[in-house]
C-alpha atoms as a PDB file:
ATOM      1  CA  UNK A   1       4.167 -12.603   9.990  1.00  0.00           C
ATOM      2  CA  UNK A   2       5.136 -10.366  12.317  1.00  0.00           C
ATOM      3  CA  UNK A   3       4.538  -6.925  12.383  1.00  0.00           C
ATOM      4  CA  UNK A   4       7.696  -5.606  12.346  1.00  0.00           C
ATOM      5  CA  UNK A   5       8.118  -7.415   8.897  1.00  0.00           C
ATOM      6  CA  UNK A   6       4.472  -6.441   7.765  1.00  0.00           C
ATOM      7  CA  UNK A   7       4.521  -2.737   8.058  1.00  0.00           C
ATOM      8  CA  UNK A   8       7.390  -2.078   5.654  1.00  0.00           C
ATOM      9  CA  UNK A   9       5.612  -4.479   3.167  1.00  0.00           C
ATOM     10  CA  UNK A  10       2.600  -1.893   3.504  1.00  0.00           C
ATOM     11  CA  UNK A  11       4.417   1.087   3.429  1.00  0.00           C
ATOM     12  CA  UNK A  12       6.179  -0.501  -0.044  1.00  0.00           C
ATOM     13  CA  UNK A  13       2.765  -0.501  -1.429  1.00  0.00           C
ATOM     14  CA  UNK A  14       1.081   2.723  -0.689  1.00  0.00           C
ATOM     15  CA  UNK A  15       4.411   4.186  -1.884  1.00  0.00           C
ATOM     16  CA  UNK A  16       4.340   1.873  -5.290  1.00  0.00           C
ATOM     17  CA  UNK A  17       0.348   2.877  -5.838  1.00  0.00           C
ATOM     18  CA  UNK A  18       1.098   6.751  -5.217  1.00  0.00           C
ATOM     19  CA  UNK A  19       3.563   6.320  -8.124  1.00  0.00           C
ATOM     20  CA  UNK A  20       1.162   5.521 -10.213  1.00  0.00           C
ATOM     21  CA  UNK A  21       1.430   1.511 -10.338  1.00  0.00           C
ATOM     22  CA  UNK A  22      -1.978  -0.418  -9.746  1.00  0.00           C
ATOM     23  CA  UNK A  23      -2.268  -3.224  -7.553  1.00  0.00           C
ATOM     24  CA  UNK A  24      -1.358  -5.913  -9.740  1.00  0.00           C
ATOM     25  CA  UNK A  25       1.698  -3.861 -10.992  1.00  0.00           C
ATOM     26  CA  UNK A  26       2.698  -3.342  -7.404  1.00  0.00           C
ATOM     27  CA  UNK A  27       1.833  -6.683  -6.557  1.00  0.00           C
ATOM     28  CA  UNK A  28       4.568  -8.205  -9.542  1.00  0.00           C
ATOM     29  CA  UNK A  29       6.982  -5.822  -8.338  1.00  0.00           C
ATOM     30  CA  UNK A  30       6.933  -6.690  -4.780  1.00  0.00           C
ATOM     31  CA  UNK A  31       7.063 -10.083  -5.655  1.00  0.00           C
ATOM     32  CA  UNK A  32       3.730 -10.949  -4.322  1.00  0.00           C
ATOM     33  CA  UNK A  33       0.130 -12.196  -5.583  1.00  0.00           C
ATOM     34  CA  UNK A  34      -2.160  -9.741  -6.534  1.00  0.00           C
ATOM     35  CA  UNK A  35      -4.288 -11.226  -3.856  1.00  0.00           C
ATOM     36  CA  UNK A  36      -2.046 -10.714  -1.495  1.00  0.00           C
ATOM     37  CA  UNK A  37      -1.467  -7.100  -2.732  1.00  0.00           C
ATOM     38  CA  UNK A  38      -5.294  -6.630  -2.028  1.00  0.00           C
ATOM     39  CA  UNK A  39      -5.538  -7.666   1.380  1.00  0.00           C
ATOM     40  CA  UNK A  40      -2.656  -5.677   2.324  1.00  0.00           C
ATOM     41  CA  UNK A  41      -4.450  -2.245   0.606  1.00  0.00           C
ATOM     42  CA  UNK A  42      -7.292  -3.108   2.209  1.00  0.00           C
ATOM     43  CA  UNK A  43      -5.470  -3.831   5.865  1.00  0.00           C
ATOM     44  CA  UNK A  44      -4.070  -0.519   5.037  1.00  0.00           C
ATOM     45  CA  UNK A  45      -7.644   1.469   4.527  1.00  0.00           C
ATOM     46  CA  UNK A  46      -8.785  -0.196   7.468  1.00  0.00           C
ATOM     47  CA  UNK A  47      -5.896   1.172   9.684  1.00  0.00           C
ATOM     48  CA  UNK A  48      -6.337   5.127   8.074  1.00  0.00           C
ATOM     49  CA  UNK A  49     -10.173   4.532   8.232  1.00  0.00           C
ATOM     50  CA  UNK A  50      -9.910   5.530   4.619  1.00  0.00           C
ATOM     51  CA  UNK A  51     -11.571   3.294   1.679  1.00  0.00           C
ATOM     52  CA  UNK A  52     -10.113   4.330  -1.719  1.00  0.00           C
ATOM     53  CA  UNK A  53      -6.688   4.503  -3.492  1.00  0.00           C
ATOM     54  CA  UNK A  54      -7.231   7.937  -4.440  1.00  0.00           C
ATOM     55  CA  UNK A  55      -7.693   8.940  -0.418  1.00  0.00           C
ATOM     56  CA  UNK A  56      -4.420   6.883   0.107  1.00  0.00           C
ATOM     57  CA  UNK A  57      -2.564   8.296  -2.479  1.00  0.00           C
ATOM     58  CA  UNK A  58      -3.668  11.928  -1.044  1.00  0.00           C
ATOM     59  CA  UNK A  59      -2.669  10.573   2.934  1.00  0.00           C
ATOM     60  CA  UNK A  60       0.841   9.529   1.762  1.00  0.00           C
ATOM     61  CA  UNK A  61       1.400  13.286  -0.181  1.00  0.00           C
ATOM     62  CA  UNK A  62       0.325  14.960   2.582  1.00  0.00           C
ATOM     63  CA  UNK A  63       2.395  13.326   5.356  1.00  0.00           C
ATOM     64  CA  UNK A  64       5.430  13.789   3.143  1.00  0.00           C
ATOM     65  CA  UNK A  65       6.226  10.017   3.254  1.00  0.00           C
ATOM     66  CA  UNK A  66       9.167   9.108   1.934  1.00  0.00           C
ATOM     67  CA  UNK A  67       9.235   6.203  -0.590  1.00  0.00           C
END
């Protein structure tokens, strides 16, 4: 997968988890494995040298993404 493709995928996520889905819930609504859902939070964490959900949800309000 390129990343081109990938980075949208991960900025679907953070956006799904700072509304207040979990991983699995993102994970069905994406359309993806829960597994798969995991390994992309925790690509994510290792890119924003970050290591919780809570710290991610926290990055994304304070950049003013919008999802």
């Amino acid at each position: 997968m390129t990343p081109s493709v990938r980075f949208p995928r991960q900025a679907k996520i953070s956006c799904l988890l700072t509304e207040g889905l979990s991983i699995k819930e993102a994970a069905l609504k994406m359309g993806i494995s829960e597994g798969t859902a995991r390994q992309m939070v925790k690509e994510i964490f290792a890119r924003l040298e970050i290591n919780s959900q809570n710290k991610l949800i926290s990055f994304v309000k304070s950049v003013n993404f919008i999802c």
